[in-house]
C-alpha atoms as a PDB file:
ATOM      1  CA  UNK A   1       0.662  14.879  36.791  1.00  0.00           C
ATOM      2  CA  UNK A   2       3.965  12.766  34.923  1.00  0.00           C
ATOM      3  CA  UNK A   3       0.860  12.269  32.221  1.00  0.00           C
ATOM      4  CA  UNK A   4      -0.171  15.560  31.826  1.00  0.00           C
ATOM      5  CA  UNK A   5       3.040  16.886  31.850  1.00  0.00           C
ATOM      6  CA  UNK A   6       4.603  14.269  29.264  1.00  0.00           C
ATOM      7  CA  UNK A   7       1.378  14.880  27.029  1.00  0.00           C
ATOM      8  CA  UNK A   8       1.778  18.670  27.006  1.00  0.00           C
ATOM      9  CA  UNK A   9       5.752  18.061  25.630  1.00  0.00           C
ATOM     10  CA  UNK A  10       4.762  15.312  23.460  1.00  0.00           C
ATOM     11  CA  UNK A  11       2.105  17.832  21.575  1.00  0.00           C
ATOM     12  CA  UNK A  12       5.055  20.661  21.985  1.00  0.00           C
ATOM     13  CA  UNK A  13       7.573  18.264  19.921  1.00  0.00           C
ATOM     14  CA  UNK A  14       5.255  17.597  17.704  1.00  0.00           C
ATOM     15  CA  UNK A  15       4.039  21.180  16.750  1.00  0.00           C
ATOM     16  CA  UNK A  16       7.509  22.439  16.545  1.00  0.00           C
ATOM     17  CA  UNK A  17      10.540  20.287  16.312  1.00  0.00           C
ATOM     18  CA  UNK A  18       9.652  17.576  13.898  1.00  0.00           C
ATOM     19  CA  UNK A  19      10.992  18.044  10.115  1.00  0.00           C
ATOM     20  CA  UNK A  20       7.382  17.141   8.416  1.00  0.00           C
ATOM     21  CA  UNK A  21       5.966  20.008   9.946  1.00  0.00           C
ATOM     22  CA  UNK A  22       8.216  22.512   8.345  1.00  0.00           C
ATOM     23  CA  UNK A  23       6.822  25.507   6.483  1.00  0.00           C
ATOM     24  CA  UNK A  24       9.039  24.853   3.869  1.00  0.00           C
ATOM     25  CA  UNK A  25       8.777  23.278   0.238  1.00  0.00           C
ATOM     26  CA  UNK A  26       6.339  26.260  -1.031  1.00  0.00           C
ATOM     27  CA  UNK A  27       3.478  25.751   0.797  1.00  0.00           C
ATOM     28  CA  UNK A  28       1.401  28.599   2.454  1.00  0.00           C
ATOM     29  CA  UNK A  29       0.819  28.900   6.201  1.00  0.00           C
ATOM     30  CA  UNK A  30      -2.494  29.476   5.456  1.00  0.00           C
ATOM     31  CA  UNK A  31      -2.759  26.065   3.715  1.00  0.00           C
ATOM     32  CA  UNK A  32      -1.510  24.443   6.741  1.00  0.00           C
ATOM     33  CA  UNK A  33      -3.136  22.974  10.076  1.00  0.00           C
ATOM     34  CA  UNK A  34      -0.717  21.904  12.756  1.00  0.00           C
ATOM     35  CA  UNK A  35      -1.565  18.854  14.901  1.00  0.00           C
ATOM     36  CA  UNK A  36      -2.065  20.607  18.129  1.00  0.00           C
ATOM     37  CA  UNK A  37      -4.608  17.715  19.360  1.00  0.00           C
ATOM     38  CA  UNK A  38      -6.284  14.533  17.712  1.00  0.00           C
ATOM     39  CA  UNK A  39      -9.688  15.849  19.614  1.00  0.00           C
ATOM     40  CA  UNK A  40     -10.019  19.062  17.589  1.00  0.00           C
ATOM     41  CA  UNK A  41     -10.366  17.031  14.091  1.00  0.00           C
ATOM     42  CA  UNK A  42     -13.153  16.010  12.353  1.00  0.00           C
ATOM     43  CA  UNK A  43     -14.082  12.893  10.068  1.00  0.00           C
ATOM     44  CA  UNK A  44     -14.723  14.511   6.817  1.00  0.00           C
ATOM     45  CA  UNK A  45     -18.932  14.526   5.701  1.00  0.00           C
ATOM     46  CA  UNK A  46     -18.044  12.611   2.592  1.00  0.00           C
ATOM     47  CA  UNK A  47     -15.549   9.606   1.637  1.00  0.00           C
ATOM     48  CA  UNK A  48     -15.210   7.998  -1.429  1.00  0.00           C
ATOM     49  CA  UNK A  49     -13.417   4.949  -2.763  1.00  0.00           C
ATOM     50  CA  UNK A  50     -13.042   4.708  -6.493  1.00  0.00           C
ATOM     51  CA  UNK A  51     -16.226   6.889  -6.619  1.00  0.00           C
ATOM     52  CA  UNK A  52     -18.064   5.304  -4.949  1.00  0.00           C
ATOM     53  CA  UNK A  53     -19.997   7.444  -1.648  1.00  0.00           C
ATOM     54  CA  UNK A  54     -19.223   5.846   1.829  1.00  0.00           C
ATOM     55  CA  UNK A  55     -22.143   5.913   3.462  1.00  0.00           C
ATOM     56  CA  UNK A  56     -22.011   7.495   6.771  1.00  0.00           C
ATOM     57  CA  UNK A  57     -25.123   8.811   7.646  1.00  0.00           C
ATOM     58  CA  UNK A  58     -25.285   5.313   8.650  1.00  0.00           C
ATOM     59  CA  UNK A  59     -24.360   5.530  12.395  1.00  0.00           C
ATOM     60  CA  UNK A  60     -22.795   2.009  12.517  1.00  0.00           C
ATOM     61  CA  UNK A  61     -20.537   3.060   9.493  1.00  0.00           C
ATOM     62  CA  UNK A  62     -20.040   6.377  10.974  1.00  0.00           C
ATOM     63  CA  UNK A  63     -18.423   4.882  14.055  1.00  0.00           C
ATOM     64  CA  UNK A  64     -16.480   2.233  11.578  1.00  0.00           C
ATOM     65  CA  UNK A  65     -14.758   5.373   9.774  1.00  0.00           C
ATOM     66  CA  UNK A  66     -14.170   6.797  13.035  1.00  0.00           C
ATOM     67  CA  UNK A  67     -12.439   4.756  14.540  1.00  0.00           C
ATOM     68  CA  UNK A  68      -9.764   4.259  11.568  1.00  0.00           C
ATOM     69  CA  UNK A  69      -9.857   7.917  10.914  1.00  0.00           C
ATOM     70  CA  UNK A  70      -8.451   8.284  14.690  1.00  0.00           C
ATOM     71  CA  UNK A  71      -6.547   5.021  15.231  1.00  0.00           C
ATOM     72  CA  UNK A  72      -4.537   6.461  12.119  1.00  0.00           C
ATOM     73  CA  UNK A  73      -4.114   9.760  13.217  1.00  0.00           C
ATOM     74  CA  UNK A  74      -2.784   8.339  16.392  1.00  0.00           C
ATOM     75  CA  UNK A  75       0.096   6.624  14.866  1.00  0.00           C
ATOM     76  CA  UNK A  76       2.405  10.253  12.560  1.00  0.00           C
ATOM     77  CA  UNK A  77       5.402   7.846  12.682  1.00  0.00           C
ATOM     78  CA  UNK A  78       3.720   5.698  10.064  1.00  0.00           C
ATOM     79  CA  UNK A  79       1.792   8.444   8.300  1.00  0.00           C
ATOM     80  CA  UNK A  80       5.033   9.736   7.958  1.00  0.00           C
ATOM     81  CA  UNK A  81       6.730   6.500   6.093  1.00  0.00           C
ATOM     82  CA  UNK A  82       3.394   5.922   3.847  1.00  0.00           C
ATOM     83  CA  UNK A  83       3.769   8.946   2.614  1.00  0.00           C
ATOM     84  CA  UNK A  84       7.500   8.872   1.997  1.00  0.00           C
ATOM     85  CA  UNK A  85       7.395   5.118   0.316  1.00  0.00           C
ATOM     86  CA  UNK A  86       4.181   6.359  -1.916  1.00  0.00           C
ATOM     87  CA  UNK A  87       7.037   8.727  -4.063  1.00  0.00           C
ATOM     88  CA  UNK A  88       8.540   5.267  -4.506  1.00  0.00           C
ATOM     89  CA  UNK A  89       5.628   3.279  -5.578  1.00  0.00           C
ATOM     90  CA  UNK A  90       2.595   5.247  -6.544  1.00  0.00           C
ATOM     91  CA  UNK A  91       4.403   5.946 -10.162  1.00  0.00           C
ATOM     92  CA  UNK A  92       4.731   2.113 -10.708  1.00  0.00           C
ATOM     93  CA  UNK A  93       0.993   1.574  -9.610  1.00  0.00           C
ATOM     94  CA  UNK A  94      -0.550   3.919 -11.544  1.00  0.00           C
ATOM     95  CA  UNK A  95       1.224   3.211 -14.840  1.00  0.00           C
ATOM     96  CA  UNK A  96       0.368  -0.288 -14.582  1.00  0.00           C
ATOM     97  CA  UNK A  97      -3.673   0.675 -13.599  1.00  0.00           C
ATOM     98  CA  UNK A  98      -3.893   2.544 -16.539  1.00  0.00           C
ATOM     99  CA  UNK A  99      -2.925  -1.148 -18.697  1.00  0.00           C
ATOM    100  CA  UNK A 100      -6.352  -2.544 -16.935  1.00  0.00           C
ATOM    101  CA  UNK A 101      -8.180   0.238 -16.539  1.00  0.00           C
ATOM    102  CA  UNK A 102      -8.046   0.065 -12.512  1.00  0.00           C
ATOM    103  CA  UNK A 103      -9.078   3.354 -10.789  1.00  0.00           C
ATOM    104  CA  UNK A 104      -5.971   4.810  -8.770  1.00  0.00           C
ATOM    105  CA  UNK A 105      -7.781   4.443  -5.343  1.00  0.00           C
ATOM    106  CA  UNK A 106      -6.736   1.445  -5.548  1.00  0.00           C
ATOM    107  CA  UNK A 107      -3.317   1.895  -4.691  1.00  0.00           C
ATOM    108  CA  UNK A 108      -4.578   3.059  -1.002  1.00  0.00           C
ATOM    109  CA  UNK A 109      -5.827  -0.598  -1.227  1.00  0.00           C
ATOM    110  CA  UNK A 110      -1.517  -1.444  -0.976  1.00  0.00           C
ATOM    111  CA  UNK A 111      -1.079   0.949   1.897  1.00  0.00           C
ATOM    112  CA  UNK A 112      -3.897  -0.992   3.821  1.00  0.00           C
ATOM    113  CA  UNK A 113      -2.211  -4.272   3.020  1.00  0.00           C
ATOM    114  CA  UNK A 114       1.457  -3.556   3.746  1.00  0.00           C
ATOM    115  CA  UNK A 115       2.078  -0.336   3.892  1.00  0.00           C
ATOM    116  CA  UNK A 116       3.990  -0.054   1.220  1.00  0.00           C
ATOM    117  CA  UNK A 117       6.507  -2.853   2.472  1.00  0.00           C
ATOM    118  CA  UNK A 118       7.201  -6.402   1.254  1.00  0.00           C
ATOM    119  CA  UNK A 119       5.812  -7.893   4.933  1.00  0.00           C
ATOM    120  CA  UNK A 120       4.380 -11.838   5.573  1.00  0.00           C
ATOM    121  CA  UNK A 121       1.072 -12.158   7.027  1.00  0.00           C
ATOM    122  CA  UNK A 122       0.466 -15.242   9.788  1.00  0.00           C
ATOM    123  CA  UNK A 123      -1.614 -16.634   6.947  1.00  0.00           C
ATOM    124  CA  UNK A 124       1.861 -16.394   5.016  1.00  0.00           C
ATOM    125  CA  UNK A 125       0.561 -13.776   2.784  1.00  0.00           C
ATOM    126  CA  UNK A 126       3.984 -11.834   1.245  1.00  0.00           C
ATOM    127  CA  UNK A 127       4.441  -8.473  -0.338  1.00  0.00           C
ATOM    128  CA  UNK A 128       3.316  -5.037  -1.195  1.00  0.00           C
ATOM    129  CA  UNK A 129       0.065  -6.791  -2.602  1.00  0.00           C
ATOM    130  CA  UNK A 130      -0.315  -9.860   0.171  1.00  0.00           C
ATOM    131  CA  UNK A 131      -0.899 -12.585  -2.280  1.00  0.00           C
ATOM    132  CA  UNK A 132      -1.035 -16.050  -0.329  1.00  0.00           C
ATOM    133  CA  UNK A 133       0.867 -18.925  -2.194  1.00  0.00           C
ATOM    134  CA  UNK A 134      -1.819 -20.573  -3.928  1.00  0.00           C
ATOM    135  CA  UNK A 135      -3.448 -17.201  -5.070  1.00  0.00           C
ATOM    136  CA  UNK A 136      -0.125 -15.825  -6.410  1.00  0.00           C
ATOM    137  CA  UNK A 137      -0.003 -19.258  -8.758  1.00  0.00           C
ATOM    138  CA  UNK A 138      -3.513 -18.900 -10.005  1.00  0.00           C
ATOM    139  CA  UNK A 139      -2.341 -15.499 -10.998  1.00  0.00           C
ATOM    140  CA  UNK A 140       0.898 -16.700 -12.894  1.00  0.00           C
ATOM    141  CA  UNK A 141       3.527 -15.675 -10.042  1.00  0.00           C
ATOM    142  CA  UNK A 142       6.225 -17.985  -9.185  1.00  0.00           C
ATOM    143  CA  UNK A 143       6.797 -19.288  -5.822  1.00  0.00           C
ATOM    144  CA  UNK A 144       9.284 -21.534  -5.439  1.00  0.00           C
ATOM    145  CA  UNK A 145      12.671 -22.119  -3.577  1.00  0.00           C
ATOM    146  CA  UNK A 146      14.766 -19.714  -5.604  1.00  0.00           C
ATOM    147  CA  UNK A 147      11.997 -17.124  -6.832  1.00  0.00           C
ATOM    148  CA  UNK A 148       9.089 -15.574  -5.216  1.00  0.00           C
ATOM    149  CA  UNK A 149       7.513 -13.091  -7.556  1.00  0.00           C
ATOM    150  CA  UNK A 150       4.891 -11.959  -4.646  1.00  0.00           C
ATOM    151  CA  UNK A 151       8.166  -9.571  -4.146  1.00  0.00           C
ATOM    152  CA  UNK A 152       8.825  -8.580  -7.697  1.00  0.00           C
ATOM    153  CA  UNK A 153       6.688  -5.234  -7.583  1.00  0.00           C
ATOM    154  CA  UNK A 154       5.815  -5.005 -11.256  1.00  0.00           C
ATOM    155  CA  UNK A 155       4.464  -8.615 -11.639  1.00  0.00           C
ATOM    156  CA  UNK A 156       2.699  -8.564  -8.522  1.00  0.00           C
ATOM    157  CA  UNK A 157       0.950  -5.282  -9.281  1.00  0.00           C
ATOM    158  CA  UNK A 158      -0.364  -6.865 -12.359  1.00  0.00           C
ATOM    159  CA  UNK A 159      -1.625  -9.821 -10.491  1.00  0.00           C
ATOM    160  CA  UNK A 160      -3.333  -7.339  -8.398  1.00  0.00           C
ATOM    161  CA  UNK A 161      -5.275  -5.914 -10.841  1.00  0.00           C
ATOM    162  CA  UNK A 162      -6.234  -8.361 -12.808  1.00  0.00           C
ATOM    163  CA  UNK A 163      -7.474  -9.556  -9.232  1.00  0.00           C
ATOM    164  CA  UNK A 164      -9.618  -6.804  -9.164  1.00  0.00           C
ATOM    165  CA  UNK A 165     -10.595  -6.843 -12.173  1.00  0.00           C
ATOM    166  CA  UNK A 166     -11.993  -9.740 -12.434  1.00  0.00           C
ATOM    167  CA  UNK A 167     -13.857  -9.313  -8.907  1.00  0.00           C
ATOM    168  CA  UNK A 168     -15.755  -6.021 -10.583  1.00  0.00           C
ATOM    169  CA  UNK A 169     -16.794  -7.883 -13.465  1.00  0.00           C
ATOM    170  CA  UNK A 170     -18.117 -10.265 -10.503  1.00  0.00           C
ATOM    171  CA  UNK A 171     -19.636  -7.735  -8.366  1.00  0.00           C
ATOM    172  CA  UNK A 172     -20.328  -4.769 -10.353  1.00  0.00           C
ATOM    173  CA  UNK A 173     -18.823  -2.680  -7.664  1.00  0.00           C
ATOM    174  CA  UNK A 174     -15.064  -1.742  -6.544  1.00  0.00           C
ATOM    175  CA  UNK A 175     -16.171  -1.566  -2.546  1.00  0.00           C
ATOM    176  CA  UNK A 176     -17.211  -5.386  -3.161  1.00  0.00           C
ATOM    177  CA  UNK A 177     -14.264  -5.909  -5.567  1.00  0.00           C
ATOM    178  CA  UNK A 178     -11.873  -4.445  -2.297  1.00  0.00           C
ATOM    179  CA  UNK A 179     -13.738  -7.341  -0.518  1.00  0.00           C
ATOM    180  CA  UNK A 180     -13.302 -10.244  -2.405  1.00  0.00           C
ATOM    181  CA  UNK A 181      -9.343  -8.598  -2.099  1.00  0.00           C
ATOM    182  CA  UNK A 182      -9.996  -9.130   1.090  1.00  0.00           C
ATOM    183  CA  UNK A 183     -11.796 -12.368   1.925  1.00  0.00           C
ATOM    184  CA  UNK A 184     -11.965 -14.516  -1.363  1.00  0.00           C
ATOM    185  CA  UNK A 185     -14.591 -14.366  -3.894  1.00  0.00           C
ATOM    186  CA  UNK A 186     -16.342 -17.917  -2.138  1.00  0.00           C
ATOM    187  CA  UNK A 187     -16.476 -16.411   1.211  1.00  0.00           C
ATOM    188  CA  UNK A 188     -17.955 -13.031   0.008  1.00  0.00           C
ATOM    189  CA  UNK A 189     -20.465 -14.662  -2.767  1.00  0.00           C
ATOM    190  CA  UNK A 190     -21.388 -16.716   0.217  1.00  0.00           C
ATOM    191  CA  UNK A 191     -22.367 -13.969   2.841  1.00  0.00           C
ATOM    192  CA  UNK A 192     -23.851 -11.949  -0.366  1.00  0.00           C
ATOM    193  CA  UNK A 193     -26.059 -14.945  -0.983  1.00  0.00           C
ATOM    194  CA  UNK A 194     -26.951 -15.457   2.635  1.00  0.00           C
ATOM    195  CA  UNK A 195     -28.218 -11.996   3.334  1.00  0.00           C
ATOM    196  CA  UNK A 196     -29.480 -11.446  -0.263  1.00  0.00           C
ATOM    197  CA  UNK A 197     -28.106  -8.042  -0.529  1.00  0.00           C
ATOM    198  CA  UNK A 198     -24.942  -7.031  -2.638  1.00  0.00           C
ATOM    199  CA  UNK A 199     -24.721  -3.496  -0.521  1.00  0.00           C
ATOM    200  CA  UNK A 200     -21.565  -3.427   1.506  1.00  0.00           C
ATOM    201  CA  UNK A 201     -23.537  -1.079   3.904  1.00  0.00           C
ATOM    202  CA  UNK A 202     -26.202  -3.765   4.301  1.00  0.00           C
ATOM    203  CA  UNK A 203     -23.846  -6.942   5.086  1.00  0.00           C
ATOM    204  CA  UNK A 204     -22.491  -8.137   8.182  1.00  0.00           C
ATOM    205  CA  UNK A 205     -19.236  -9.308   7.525  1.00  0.00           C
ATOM    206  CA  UNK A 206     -16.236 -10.269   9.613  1.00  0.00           C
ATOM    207  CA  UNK A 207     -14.328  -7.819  11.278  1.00  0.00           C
ATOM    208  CA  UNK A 208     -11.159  -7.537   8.936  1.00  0.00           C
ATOM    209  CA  UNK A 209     -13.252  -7.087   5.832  1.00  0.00           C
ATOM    210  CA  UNK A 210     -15.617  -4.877   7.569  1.00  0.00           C
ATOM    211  CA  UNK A 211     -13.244  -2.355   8.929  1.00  0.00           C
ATOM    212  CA  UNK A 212     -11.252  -2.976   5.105  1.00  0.00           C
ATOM    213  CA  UNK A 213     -13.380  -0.319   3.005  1.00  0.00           C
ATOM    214  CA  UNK A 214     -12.765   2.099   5.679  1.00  0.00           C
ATOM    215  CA  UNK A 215      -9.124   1.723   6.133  1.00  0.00           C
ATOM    216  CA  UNK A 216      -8.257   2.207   2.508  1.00  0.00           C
ATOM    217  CA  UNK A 217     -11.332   5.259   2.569  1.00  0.00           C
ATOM    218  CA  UNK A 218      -9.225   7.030   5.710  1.00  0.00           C
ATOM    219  CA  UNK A 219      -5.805   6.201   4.297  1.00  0.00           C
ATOM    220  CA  UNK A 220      -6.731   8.084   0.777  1.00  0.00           C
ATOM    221  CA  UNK A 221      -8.152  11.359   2.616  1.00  0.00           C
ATOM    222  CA  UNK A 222      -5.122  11.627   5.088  1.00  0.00           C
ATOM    223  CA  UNK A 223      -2.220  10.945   2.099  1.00  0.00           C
ATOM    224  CA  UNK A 224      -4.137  13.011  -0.344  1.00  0.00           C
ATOM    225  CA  UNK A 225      -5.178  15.653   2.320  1.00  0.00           C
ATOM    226  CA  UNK A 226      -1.813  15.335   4.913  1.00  0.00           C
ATOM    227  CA  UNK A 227      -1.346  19.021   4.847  1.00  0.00           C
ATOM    228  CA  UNK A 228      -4.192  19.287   6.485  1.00  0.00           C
ATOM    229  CA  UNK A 229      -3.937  16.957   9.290  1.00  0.00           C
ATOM    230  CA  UNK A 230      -0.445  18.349   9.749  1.00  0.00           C
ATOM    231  CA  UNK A 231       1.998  16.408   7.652  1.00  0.00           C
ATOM    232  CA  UNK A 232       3.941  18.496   5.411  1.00  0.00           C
ATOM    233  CA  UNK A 233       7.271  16.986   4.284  1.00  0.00           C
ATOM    234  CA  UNK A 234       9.184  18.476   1.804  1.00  0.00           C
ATOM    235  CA  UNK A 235       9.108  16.838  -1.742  1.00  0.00           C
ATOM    236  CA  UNK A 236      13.111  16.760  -1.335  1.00  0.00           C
ATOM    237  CA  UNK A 237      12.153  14.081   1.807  1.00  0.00           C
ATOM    238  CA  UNK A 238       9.789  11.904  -0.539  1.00  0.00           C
ATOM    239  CA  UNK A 239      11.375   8.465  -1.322  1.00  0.00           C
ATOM    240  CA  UNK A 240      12.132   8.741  -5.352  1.00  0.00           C
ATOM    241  CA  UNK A 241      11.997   5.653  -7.853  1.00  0.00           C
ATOM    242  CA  UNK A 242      15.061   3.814  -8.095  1.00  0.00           C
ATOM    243  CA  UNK A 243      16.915   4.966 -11.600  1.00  0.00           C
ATOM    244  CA  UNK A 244      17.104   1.130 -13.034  1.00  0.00           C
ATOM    245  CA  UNK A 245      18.322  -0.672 -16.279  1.00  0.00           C
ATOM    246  CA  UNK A 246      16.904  -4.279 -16.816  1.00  0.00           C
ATOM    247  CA  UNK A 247      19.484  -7.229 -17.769  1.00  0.00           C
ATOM    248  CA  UNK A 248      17.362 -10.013 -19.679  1.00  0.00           C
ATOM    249  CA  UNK A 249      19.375 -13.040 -18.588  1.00  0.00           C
ATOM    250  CA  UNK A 250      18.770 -16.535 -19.863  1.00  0.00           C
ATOM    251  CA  UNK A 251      21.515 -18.672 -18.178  1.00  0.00           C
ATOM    252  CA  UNK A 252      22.244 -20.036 -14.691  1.00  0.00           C
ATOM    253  CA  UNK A 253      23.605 -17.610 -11.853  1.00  0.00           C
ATOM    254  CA  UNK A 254      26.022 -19.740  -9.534  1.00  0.00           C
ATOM    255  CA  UNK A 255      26.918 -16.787  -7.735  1.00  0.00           C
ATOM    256  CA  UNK A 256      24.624 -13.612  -7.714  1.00  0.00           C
ATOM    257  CA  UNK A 257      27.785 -11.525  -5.927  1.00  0.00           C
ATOM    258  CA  UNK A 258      30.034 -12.259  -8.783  1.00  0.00           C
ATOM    259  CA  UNK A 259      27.108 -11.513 -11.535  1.00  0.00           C
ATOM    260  CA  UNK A 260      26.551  -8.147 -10.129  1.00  0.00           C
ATOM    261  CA  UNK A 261      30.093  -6.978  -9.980  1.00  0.00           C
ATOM    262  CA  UNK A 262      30.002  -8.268 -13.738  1.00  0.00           C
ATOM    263  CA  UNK A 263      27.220  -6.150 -14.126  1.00  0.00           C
ATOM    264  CA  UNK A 264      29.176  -3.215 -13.430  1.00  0.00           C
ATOM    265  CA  UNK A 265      27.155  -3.081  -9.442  1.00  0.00           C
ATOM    266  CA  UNK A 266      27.020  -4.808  -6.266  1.00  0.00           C
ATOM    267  CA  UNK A 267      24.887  -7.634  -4.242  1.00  0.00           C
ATOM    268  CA  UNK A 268      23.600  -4.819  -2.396  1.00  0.00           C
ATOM    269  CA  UNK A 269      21.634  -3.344  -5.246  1.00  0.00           C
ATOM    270  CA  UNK A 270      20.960  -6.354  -6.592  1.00  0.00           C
ATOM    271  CA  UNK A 271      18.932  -8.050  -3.766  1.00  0.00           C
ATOM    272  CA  UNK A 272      17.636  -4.681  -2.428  1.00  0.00           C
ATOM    273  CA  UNK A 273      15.816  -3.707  -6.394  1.00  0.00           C
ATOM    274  CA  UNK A 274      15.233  -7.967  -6.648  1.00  0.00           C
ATOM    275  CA  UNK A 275      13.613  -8.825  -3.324  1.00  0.00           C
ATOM    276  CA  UNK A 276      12.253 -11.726  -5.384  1.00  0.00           C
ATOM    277  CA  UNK A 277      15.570 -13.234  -5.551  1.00  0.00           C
ATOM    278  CA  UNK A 278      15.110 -15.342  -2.209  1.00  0.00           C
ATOM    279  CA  UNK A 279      18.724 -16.630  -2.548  1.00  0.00           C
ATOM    280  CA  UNK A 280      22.428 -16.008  -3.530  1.00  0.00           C
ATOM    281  CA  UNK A 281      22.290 -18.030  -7.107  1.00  0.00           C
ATOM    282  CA  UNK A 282      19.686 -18.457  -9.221  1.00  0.00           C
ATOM    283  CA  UNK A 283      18.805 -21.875 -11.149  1.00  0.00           C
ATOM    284  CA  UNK A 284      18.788 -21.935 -15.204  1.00  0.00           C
ATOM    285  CA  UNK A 285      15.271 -20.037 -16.109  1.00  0.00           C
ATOM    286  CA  UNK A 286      12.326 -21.531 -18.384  1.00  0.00           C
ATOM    287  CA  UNK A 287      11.748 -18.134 -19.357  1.00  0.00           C
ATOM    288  CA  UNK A 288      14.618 -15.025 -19.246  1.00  0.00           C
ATOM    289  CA  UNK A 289      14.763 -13.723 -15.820  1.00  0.00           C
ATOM    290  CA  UNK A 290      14.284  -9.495 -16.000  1.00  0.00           C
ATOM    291  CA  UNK A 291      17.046  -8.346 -13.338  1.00  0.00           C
ATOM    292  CA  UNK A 292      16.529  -4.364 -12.247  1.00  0.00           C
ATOM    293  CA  UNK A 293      20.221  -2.856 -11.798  1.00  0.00           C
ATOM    294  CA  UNK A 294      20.797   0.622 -10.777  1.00  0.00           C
ATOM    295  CA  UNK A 295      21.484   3.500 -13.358  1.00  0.00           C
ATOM    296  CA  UNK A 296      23.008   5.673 -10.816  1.00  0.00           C
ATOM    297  CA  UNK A 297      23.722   3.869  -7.294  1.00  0.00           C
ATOM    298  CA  UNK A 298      23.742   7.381  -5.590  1.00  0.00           C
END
């Protein structure tokens, strides 16, 4: 009874007292479909990922989208912050795609990994993009004691793509490109070899990369589409790009406190726009370091 009862509030709440499901922010009723129950929705007949079909007439891949279509749905709190953090980030991705020529699905590929939060992995993978250590040095990032450019979202975004890149040239296809993301280009050339097929729908692969496509797939129709599951925050609520000025420094920082008063801000600011900035000083560069400070600190 306790579980009936505490289900019927929770859906209650939901409907009517939380902010994202204001009418506000000029959007029609009519446009909108409140989350009365998980049950009453639908996987959508068609998904795509960079173009390219999902194919779920495929009973094994319907149940695959399923299950992260409703295991996502299940969890508003974090629909919630994905979409807020994509005001933040989604500019910066898709300015850089359009420098390699990277379709913009791919930035649902960064909500999969981390979403959209500098976070470690156990396999100590780090950042918005997840780059492990010896991966992020192959692609030109440094990782060492005083610098970890996993965290420095413009450099690791390029590493990303060039990432991809190179695993479509590879593969001939961004679903096996998301793969390779995924598992490494020797442990996906090895299954493709195996099982002599290069169709993601044909390979048995290893649960992570398996349930991968999907993810990303269900993540870009519920972000794109969160009006109609129910979401509809106000653009005023949408985290906005930091307003930021970049300091080319060449020298040693003994004391990254004192630099940023200097620099006319605080530590704060400094460590929160630098999360690649591991510690409190920073060592005399090879090449100019590019510090982000804040045009306006409101």
């Amino acid at each position: 009874m306790w579980r009936v009862f505490l289900g019927g509030l929770f859906l209650i709440f939901f409907q009517n007292d939380w902010g994202f499901l204001s009418s506000k922010d000029n959007v029609l009723k009519e446009d909108i479909s409140p989350f009365v129950s998980i049950s009453q929705l639908k996987l959508p007949k068609h998904l795509d990922f960079c173009g390219e079909a999902l194919e779920l007439d495929n009973p094994i891949m319907q149940e695959r989208a399923e299950r992260e279509f409703f295991i996502n749905l299940q969890s508003p709190g974090q629909i919630i912050l994905y979409l807020k953090r994509s005001g933040r980030y989604f500019p910066i991705f898709d300015s850089i795609f359009k420098k390699y020529n990277i379709p913009e699905d791919i930035k649902y590929l960064a909500v999969a990994e981390s979403g959209l939060q500098n976070v470690m992995s156990p396999k100590q993978a780090y950042g918005i993009w997840q780059f492990i250590p010896t991966t992020a040095k192959e692609y030109n990032l440094q990782v060492d004691e005083y610098v970890d450019e996993r965290l420095n979202i413009y450099k690791s975004t390029e590493a990303a793509c060039k990432y991809l890149q190179r695993a479509y040239e590879v593969y001939g296809s961004w679903t096996l490109a998301a793969c390779a993301y995924n598992m490494g280009f020797s442990n996906l050339s090895n299954n493709i070899d195996f099982q002599n097929t290069r169709n993601f729908y044909e390979l048995f692969l290893n649960e992570e990369t398996s349930r991968y496509i999907f993810r990303i797939a269900i993540l870009k129709e519920i972000l794109k589409n969160h009006r109609k599951y129910g979401f509809n925050i106000p653009t005023t609520e949408i985290y906005k790009p930091f307003k930021t000025k970049q300091v080319i420094w060449s020298e040693e920082i003994p004391n990254l406190a004192v630099w940023a008063k200097a620099q006319g801000t605080s530590y704060l600011w400094v460590k929160v726009l630098n999360p690649w900035i591991l510690k409190r000083s920073l060592p005399k560069p090879k090449t100019p370091y590019v510090i982000d400070i804040p045009v306006d600190e409101k």
